[in-house]
C-alpha atoms as a PDB file:
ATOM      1  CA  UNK A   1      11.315 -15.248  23.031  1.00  0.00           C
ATOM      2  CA  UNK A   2      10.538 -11.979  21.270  1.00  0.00           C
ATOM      3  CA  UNK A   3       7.850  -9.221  22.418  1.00  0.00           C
ATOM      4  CA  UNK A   4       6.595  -6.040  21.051  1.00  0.00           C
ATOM      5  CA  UNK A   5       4.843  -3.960  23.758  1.00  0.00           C
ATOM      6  CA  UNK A   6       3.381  -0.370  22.171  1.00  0.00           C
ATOM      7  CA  UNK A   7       5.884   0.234  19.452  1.00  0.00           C
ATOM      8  CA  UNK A   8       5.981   3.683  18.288  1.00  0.00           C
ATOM      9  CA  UNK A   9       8.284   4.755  15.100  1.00  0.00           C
ATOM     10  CA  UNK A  10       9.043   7.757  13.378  1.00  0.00           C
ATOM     11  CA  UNK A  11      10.538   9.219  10.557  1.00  0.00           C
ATOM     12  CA  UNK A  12      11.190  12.963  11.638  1.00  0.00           C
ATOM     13  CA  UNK A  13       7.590  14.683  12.586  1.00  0.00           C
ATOM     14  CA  UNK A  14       6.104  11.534  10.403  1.00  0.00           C
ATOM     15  CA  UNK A  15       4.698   8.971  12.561  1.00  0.00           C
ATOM     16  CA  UNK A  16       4.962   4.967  10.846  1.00  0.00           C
ATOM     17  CA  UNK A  17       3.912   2.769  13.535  1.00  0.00           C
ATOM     18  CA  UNK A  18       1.323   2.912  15.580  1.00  0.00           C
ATOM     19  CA  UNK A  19       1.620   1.304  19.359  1.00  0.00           C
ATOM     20  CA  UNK A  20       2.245  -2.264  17.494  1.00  0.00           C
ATOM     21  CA  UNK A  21       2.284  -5.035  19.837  1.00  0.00           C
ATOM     22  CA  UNK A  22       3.240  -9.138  18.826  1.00  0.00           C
ATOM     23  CA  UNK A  23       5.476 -11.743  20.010  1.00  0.00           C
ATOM     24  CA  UNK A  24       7.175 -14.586  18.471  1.00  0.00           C
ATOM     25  CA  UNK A  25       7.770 -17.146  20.391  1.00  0.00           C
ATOM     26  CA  UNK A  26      10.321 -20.540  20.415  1.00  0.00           C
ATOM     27  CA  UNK A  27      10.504 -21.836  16.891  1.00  0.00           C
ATOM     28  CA  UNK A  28       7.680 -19.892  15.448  1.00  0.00           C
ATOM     29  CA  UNK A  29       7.348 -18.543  11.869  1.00  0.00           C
ATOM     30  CA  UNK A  30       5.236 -15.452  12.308  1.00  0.00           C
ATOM     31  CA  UNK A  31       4.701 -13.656   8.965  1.00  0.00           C
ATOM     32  CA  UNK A  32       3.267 -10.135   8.814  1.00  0.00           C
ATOM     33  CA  UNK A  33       1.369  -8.833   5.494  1.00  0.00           C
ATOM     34  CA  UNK A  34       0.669  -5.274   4.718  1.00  0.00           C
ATOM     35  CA  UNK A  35       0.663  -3.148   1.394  1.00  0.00           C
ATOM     36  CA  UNK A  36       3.386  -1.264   0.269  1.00  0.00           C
ATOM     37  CA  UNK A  37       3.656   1.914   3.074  1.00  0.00           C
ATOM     38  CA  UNK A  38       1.539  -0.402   5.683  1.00  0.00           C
ATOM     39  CA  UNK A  39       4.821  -0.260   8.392  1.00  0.00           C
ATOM     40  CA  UNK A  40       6.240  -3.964   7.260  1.00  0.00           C
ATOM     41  CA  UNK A  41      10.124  -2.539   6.718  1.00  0.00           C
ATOM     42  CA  UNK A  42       9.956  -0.055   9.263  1.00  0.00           C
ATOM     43  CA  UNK A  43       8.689  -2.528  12.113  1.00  0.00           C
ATOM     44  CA  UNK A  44      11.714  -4.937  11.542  1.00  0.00           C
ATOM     45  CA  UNK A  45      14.107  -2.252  11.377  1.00  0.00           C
ATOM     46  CA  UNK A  46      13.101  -1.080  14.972  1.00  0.00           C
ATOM     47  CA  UNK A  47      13.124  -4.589  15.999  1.00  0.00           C
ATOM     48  CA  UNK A  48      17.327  -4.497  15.039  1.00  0.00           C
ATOM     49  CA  UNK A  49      17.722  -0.972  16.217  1.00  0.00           C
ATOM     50  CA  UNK A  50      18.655   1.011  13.091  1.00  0.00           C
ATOM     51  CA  UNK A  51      16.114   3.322  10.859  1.00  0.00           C
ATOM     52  CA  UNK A  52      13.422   4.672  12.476  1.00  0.00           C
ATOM     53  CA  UNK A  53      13.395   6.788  15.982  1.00  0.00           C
ATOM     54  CA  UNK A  54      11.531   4.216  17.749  1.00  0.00           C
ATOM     55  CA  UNK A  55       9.801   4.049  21.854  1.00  0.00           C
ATOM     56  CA  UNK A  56       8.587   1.265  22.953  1.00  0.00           C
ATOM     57  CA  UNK A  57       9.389  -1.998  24.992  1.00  0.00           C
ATOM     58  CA  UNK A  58      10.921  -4.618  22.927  1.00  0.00           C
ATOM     59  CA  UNK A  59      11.938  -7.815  25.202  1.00  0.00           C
ATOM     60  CA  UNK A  60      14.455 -10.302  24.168  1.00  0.00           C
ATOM     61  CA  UNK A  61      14.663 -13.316  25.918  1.00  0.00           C
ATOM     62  CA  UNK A  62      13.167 -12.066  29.035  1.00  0.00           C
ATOM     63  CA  UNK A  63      15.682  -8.885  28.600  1.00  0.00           C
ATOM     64  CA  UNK A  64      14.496  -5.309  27.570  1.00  0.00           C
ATOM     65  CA  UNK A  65      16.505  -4.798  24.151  1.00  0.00           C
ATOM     66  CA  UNK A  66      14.958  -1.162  23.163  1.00  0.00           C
ATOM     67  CA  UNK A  67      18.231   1.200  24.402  1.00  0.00           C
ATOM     68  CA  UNK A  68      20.582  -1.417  22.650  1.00  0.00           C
ATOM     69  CA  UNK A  69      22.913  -0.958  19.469  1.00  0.00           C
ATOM     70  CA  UNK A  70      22.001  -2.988  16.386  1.00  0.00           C
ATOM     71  CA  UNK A  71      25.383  -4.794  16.939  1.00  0.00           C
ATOM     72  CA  UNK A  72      24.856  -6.151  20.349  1.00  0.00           C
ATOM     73  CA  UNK A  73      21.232  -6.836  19.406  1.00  0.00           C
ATOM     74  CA  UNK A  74      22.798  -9.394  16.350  1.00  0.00           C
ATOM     75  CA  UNK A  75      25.421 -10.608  18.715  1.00  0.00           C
ATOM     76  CA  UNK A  76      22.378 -11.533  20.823  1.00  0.00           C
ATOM     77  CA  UNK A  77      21.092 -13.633  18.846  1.00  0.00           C
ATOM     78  CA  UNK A  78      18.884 -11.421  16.279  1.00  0.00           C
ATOM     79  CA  UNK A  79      19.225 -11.576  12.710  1.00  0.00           C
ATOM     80  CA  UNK A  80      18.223  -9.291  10.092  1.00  0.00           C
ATOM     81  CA  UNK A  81      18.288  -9.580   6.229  1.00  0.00           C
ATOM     82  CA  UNK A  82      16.888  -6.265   4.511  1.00  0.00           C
ATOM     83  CA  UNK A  83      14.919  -5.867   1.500  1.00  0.00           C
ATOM     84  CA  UNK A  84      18.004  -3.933  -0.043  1.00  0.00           C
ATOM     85  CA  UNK A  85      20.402  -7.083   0.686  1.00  0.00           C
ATOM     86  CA  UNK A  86      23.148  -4.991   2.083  1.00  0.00           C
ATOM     87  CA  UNK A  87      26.227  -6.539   0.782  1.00  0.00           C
ATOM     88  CA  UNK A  88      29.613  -5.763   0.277  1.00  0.00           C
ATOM     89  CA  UNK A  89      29.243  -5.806  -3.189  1.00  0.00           C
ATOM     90  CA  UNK A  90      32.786  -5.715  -4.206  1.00  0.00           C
ATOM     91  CA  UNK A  91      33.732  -8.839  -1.946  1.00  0.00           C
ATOM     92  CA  UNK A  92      33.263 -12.484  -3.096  1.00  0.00           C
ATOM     93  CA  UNK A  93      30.190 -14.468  -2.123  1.00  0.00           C
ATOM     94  CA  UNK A  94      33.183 -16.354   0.271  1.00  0.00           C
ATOM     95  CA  UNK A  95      34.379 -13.385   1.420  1.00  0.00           C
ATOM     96  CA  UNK A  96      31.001 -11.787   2.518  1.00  0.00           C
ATOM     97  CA  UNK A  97      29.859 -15.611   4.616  1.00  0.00           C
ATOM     98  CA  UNK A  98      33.680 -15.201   6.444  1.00  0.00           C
ATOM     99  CA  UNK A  99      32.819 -11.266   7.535  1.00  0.00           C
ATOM    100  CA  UNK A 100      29.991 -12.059   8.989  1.00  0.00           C
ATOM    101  CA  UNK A 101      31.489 -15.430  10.685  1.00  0.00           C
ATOM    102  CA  UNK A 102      33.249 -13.171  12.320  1.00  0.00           C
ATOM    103  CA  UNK A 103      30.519 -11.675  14.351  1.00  0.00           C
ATOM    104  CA  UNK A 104      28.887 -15.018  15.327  1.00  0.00           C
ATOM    105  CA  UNK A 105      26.947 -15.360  18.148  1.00  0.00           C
ATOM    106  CA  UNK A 106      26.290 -19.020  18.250  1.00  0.00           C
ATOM    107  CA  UNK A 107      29.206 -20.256  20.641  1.00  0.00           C
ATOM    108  CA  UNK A 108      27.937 -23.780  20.138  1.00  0.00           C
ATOM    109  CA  UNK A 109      29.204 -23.596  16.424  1.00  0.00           C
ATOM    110  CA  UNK A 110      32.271 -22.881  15.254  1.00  0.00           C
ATOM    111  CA  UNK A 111      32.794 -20.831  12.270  1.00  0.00           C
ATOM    112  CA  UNK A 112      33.440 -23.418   9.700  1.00  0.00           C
ATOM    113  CA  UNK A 113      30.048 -25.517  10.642  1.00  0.00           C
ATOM    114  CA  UNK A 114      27.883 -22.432  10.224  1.00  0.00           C
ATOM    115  CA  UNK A 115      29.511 -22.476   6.573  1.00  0.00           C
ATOM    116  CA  UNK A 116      29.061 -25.967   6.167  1.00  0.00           C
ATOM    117  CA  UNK A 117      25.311 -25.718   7.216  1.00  0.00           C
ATOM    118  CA  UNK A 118      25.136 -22.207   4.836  1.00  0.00           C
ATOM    119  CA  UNK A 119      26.503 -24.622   2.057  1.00  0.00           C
ATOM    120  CA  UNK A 120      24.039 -27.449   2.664  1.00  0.00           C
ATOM    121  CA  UNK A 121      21.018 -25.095   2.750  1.00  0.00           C
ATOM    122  CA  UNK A 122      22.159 -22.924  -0.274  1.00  0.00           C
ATOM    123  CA  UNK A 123      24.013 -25.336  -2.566  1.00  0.00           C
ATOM    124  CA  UNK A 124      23.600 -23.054  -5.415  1.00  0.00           C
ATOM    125  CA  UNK A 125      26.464 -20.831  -3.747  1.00  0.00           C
ATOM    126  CA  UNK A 126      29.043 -23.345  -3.943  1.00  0.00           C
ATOM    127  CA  UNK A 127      29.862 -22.757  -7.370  1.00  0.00           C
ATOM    128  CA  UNK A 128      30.255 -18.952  -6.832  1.00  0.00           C
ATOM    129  CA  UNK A 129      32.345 -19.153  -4.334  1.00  0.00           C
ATOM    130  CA  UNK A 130      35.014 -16.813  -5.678  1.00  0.00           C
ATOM    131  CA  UNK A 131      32.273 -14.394  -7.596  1.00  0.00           C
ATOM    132  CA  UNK A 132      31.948 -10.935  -6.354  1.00  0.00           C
ATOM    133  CA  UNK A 133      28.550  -9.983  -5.134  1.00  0.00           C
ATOM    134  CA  UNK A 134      28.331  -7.616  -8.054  1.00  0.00           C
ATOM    135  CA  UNK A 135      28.128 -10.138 -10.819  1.00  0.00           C
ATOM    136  CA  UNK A 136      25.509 -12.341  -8.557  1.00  0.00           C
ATOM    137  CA  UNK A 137      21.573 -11.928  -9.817  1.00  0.00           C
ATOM    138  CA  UNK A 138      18.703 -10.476  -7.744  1.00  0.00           C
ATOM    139  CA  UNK A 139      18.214 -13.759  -6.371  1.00  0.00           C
ATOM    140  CA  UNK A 140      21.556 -15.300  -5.822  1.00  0.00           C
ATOM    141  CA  UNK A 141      22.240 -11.766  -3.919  1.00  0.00           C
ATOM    142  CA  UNK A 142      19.569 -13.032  -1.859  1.00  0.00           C
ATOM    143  CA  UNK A 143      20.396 -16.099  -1.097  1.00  0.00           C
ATOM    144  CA  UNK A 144      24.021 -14.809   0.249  1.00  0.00           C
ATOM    145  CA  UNK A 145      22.072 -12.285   2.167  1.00  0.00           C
ATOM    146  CA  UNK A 146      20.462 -14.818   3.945  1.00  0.00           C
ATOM    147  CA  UNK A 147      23.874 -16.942   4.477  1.00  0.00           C
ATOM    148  CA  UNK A 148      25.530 -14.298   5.583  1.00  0.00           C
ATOM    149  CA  UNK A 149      23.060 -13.425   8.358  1.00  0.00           C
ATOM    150  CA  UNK A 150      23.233 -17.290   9.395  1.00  0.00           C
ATOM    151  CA  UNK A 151      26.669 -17.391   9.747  1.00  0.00           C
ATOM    152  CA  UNK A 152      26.271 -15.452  12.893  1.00  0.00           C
ATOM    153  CA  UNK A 153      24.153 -18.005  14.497  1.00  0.00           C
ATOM    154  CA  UNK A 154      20.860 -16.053  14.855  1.00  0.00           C
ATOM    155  CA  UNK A 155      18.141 -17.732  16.665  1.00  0.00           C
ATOM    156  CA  UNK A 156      15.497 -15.392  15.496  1.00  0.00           C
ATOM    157  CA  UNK A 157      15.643 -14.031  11.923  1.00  0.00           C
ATOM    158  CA  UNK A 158      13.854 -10.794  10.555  1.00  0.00           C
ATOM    159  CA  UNK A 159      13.366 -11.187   6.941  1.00  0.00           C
ATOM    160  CA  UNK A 160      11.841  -8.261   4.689  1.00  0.00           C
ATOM    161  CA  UNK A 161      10.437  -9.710   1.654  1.00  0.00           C
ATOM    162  CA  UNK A 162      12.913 -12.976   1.146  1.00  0.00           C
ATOM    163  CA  UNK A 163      11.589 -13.942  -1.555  1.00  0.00           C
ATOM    164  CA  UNK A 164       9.977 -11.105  -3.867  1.00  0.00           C
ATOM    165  CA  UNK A 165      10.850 -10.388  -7.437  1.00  0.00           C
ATOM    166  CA  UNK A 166      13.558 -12.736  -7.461  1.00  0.00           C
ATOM    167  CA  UNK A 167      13.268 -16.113 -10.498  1.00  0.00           C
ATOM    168  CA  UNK A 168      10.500 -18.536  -9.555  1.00  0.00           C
ATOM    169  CA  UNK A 169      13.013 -21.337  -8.816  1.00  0.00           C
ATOM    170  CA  UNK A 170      15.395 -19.254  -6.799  1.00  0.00           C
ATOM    171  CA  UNK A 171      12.040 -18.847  -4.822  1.00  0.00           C
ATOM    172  CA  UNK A 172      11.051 -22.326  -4.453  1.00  0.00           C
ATOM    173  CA  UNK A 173      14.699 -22.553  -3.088  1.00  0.00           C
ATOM    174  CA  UNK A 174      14.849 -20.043  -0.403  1.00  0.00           C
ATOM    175  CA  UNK A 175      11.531 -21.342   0.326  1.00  0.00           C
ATOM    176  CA  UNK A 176      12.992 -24.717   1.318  1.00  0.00           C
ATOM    177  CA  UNK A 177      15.046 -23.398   2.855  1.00  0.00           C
ATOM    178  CA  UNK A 178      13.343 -21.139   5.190  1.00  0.00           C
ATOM    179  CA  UNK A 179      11.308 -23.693   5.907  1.00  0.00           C
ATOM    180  CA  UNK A 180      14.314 -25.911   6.526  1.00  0.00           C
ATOM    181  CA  UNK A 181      15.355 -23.195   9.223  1.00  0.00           C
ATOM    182  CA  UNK A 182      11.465 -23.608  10.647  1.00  0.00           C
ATOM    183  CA  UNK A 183      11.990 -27.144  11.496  1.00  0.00           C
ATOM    184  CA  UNK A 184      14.661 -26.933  13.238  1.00  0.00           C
ATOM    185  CA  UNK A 185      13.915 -24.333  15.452  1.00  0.00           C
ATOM    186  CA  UNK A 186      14.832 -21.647  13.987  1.00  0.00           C
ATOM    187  CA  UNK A 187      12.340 -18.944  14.394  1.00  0.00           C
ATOM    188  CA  UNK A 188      11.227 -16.443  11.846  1.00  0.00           C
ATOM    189  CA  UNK A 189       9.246 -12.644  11.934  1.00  0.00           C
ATOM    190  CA  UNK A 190       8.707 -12.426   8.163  1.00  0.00           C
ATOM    191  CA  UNK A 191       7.190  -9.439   6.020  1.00  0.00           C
ATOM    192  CA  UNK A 192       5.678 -10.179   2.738  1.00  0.00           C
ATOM    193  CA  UNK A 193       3.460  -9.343   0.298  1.00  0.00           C
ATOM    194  CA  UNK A 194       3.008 -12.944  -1.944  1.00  0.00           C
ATOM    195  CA  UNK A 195       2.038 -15.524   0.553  1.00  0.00           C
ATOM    196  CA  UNK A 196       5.286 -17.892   0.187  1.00  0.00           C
ATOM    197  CA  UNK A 197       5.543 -18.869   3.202  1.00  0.00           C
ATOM    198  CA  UNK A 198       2.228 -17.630   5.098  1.00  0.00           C
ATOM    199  CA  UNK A 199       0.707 -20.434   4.258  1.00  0.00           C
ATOM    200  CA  UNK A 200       2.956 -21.916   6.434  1.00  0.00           C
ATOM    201  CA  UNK A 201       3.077 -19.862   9.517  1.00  0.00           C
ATOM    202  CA  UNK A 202       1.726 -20.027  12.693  1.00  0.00           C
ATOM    203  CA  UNK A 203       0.460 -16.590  12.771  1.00  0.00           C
ATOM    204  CA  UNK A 204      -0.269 -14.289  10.148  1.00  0.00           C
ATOM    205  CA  UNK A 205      -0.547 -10.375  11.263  1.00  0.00           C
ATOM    206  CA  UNK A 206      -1.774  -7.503   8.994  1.00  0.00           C
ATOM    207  CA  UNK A 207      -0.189  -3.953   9.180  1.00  0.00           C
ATOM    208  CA  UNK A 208      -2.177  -1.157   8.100  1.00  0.00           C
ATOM    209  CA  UNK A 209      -0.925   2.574   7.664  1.00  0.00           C
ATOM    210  CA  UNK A 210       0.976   0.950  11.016  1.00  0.00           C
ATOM    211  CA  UNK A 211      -1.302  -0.067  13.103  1.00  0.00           C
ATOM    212  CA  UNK A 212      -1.421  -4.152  13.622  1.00  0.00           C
ATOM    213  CA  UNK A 213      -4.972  -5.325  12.720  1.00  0.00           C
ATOM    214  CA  UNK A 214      -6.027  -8.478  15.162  1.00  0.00           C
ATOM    215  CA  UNK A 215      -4.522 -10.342  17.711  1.00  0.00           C
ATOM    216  CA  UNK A 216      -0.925 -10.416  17.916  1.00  0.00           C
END
């Protein structure tokens, strides 16, 4: 589905990743683990296209990705929710799910099921439907982060730290979720730092000072 062949990144003269290689393959949940610095942001952000200046072969269901935009990347069928959320914070939790509908790149769904199956996996955001993004907490900003992204119909998602310092039981509930997501088919390239949903995963991969540590 996804593969990494000698990924290089850098930020000016710095280099951040060192000739990282993985693959994540139909349905997976591949997390990758790292210490603050290790590479975890800056990998995922190559893998959508913005960020770092990146070389490398990055193949996309059997297609070479690397030269593309972050747009047609997400209209291919990548998805990528950032540590920083990212949201138009002056729009309503509504208004930020219909934005992104409009993007979609699942043409076996229309518009109103992906925010039908949003609503069903994030219930929380049905009462806040008409709340700007600026009065949501750390946590409930997440949680539209992640709707958003799946109302373009991603069939892989890149998620950088989902579910750190957010409430306990808004973490048990993007948890779910996730794991929701996981069973049906969804698959996942995950950074984090607490073990949420490693446990979980097929794979877990270590970056240090950007270099992948073990098979990938």
């Amino acid at each position: 589905m996804l593969t990494v062949e000698g990924l290089n990144a850098w930020y000016g003269q710095a280099q951040a990743l060192f000739d990282v290689s993985l693959s994540v393959g139909e349905g997976q949940l591949i997390v990758i683990q790292g210490l603050n610095g290790a590479g975890k942001s800056t990998l995922l952000q190559s893998l959508i296209g913005i960020g770092p200046r990146a070389q490398g072969r990055i193949t996309w269901q059997n297609q070479p990705i690397q030269t593309w935009p972050a747009h047609r990347r997400a209209r291919a069928g990548l998805g990528f929710v950032a540590e920083d959320r990212r949201l138009f914070t002056g729009l309503s939790v509504k208004e930020n799910l219909w934005i992104a509908a409009a993007s979609g790149s699942n043409a076996q769904a229309t518009p109103a099921q992906r925010f039908e199956r949003v609503m069903s996996l994030f219930p929380q955001l049905q009462t806040m439907l008409h709340r700007p993004a600026s009065q949501m907490s750390g946590g409930e900003q997440q949680m539209l982060a992640l709707a958003r992204t799946l109302m373009i119909g991603p069939r892989l998602l890149l998620l950088d730290e989902p579910c750190e310092g957010i409430a306990p039981v808004l973490v048990a509930a993007m948890r779910d979720a996730l794991l929701q997501l996981a069973r049906e088919g969804v698959a996942m390239l995950v950074a984090e730092q607490n073990n949420i949903l490693a446990r979980h995963a097929q794979r877990v991969l270590v970056l240090t000072s950007g270099r992948m540590d073990g098979a990938a």
